[in-house]
C-alpha atoms as a PDB file:
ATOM      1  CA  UNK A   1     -28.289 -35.969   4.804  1.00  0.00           C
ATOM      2  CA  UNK A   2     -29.694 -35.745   1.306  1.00  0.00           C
ATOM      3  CA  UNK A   3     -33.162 -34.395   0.468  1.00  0.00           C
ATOM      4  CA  UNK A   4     -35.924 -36.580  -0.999  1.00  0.00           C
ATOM      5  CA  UNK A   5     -36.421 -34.050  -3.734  1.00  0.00           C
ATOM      6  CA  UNK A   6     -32.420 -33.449  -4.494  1.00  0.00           C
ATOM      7  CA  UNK A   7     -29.166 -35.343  -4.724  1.00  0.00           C
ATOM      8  CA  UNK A   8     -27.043 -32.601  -2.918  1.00  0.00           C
ATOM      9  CA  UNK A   9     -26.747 -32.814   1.103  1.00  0.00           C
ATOM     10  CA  UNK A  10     -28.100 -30.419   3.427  1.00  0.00           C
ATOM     11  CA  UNK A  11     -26.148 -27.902   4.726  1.00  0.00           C
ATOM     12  CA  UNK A  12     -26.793 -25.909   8.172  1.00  0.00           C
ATOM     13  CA  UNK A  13     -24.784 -22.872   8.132  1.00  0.00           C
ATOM     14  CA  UNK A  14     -23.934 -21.613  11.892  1.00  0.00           C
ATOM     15  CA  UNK A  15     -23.199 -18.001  12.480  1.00  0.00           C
ATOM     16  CA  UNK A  16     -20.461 -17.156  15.629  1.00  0.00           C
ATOM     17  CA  UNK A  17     -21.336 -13.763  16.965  1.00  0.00           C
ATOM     18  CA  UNK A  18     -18.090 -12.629  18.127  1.00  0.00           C
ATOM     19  CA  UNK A  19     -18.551  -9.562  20.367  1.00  0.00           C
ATOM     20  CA  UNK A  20     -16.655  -6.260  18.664  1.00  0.00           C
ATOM     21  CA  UNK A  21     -14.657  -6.175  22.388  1.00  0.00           C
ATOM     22  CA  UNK A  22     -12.825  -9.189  21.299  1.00  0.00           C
ATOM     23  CA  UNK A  23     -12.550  -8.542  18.447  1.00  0.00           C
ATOM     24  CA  UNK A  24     -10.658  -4.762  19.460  1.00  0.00           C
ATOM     25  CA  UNK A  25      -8.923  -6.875  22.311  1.00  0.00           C
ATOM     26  CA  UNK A  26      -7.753  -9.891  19.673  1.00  0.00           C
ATOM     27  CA  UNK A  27      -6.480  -6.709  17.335  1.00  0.00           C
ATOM     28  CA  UNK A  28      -5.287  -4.274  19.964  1.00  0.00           C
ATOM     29  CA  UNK A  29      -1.336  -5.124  20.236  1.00  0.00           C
ATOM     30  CA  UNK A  30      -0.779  -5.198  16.558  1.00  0.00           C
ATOM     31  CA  UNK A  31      -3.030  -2.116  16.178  1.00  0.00           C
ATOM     32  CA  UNK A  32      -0.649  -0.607  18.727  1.00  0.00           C
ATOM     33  CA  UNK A  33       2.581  -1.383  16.925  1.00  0.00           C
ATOM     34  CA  UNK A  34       0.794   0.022  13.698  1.00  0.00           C
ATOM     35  CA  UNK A  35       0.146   2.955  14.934  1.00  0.00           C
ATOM     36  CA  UNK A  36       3.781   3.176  17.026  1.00  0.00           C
ATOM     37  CA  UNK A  37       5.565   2.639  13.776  1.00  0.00           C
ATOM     38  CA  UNK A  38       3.418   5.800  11.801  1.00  0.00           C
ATOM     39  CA  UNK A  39       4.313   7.818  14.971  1.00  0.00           C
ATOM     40  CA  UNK A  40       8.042   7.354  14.565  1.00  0.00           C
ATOM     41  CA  UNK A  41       7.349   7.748  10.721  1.00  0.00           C
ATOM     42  CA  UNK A  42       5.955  10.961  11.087  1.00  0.00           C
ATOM     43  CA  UNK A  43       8.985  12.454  13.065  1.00  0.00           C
ATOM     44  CA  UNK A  44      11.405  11.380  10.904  1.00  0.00           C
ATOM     45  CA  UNK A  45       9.618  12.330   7.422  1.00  0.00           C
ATOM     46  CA  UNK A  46       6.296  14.178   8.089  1.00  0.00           C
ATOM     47  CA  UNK A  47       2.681  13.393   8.168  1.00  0.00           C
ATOM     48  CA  UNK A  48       1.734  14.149   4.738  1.00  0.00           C
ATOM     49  CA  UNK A  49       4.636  11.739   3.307  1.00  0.00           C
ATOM     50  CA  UNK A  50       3.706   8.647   5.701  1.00  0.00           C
ATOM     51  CA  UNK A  51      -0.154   8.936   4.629  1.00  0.00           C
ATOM     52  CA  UNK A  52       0.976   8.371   1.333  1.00  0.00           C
ATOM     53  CA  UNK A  53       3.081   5.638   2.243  1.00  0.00           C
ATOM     54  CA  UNK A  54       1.187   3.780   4.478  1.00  0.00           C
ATOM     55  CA  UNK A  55      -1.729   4.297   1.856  1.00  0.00           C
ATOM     56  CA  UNK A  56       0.467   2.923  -0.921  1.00  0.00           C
ATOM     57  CA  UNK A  57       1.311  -0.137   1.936  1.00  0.00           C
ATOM     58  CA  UNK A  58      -2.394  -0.722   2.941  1.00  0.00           C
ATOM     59  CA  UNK A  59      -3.051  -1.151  -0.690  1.00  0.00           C
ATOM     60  CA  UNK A  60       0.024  -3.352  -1.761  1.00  0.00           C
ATOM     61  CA  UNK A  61      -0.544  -5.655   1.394  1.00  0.00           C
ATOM     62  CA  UNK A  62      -4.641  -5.844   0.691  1.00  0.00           C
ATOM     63  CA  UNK A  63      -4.256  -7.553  -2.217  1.00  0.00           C
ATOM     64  CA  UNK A  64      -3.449 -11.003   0.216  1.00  0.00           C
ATOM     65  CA  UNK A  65      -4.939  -9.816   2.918  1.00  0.00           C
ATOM     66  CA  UNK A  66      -8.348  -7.786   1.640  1.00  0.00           C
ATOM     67  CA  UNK A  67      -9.857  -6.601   5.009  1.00  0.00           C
ATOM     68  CA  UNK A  68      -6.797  -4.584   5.547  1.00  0.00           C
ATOM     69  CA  UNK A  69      -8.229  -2.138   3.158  1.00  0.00           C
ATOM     70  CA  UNK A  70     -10.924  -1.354   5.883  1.00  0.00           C
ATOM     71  CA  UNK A  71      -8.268   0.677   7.806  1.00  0.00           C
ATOM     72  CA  UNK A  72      -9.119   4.556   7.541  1.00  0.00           C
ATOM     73  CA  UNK A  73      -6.025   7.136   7.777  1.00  0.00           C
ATOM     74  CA  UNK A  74      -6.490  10.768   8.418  1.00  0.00           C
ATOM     75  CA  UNK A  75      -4.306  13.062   9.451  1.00  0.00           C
ATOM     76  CA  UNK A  76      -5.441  12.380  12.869  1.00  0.00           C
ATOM     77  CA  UNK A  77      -4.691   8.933  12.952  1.00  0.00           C
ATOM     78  CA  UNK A  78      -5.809   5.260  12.128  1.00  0.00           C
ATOM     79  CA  UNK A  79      -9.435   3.470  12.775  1.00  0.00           C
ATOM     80  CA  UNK A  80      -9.764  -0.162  12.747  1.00  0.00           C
ATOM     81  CA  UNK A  81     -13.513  -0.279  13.473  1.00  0.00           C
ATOM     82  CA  UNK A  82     -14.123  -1.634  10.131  1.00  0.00           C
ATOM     83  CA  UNK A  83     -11.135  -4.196   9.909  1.00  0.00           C
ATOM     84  CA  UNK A  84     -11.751  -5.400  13.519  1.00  0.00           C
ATOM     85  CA  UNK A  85     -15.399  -6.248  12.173  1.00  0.00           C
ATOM     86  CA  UNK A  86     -14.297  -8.542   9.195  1.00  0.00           C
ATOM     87  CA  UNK A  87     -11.426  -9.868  11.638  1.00  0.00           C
ATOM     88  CA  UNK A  88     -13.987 -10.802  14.251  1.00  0.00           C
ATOM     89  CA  UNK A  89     -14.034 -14.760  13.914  1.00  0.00           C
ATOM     90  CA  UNK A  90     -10.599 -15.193  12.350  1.00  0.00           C
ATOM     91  CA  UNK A  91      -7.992 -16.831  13.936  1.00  0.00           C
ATOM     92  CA  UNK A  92      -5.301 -15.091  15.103  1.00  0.00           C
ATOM     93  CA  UNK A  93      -2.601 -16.292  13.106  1.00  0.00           C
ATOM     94  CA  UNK A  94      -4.702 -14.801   9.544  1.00  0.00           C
ATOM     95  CA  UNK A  95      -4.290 -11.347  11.454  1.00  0.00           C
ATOM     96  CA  UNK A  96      -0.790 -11.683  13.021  1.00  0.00           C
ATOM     97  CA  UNK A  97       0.377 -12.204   9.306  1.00  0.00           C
ATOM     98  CA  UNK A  98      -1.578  -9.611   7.568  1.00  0.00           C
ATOM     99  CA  UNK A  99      -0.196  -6.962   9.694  1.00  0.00           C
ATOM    100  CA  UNK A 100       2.961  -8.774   9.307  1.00  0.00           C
ATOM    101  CA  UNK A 101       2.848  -8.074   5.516  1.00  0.00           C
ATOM    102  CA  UNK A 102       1.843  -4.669   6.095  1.00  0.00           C
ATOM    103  CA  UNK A 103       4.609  -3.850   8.137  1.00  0.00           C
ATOM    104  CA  UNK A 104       6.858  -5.225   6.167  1.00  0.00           C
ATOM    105  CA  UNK A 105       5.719  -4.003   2.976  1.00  0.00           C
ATOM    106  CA  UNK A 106       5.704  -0.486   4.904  1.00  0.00           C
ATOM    107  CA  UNK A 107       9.105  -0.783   5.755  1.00  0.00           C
ATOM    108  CA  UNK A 108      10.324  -1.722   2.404  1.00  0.00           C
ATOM    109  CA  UNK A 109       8.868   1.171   0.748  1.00  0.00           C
ATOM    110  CA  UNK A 110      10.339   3.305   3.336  1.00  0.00           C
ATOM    111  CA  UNK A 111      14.071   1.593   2.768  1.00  0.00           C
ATOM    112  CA  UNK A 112      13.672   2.344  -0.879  1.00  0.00           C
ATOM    113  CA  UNK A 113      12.540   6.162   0.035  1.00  0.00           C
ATOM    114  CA  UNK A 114      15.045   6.779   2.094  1.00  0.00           C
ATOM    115  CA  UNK A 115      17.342   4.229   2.850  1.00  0.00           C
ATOM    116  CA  UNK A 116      18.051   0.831   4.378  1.00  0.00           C
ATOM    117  CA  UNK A 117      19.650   2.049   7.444  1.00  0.00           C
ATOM    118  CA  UNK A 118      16.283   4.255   8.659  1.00  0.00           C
ATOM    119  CA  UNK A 119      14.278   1.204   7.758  1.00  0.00           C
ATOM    120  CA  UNK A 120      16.518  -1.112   9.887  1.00  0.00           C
ATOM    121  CA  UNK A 121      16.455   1.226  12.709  1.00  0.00           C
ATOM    122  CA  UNK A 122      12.408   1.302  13.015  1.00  0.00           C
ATOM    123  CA  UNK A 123      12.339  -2.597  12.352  1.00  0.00           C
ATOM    124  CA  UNK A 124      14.591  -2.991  15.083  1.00  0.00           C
ATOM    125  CA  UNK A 125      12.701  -0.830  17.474  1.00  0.00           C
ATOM    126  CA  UNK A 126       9.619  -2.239  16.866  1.00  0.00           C
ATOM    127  CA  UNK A 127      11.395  -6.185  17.303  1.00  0.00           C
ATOM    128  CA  UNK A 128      12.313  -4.506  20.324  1.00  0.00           C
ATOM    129  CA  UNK A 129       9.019  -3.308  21.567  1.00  0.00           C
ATOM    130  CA  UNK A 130       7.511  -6.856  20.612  1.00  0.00           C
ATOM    131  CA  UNK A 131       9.931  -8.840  22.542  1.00  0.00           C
ATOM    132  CA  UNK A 132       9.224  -6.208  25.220  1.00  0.00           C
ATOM    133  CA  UNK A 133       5.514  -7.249  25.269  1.00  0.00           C
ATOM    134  CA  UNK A 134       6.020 -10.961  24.691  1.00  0.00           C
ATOM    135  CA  UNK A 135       8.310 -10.845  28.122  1.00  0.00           C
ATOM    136  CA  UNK A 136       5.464  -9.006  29.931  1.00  0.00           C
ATOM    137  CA  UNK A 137       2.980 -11.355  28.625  1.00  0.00           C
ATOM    138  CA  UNK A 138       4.994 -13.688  29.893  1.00  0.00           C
ATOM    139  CA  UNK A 139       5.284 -12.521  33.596  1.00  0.00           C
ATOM    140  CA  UNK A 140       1.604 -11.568  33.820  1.00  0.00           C
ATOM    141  CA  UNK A 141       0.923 -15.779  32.810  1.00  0.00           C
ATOM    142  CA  UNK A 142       3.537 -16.677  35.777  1.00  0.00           C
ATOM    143  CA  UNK A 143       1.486 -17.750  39.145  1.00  0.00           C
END
């Protein structure tokens, strides 16, 4: 609809409030397999070398995918608060593929550490653990 007084449309802008439950629920299995991956990390190299890592990861994989920045490492482990706050009304796939990048750009810096062969082994643990959850997904959508 244009305006009398201009030649540009109107534009209504809707917000979606998207509760932050979703939002942790919509996050919460590839939170998990975040934080499963730094966990085997950390017994095979240390804490202090996979903060660095996953720091140098978390930056390489934020420049596509900018809210994953908003993670916060400590020593103690990760917080999403932040990230699951800017990933509130996104659709699943734009969060499926920027921890996708962020694994995989974890995992590539860890093959050039310290070999292809450790790398392989936690990438095929964690396809493991993912086809694990798909198959339980699965049977908990079965009547």
């Amino acid at each position: 609809m244009l305006s009398p007084s201009s030649s540009r449309p109107s534009v209504t802008i809707v917000e979606v409030y998207v509760p932050m439950q979703q939002a942790s629920e919509k996050l919460a299995p590839y939170e998990a397999r975040l934080n499963d991956l730094r966990e085997r990390m950390i017994r095979a190299i240390g804490i202090h070398t996979v903060n660095v890592l996953l720091e140098r990861a978390i930056y390489e994989a934020a420049q596509a995918h900018p809210e994953l920045s908003l993670i916060e490492q400590t020593d103690a482990g990760l917080s999403y608060n932040e990230m699951e706050r800017a990933y509130a009304n996104r659709p699943e796939g734009d969060i499926a593929a920027a921890f996708s990048d962020l694994t995989t750009g974890l995992l590539l810096i860890l093959a050039r550490l310290l070999g292809k062969e450790m790398a392989d082994r936690l990438a095929q643990e964690i396809k493991a653990r993912q086809a694990q959850e798909a198959a339980a997904a699965e049977g908990a959508k079965a009547p």
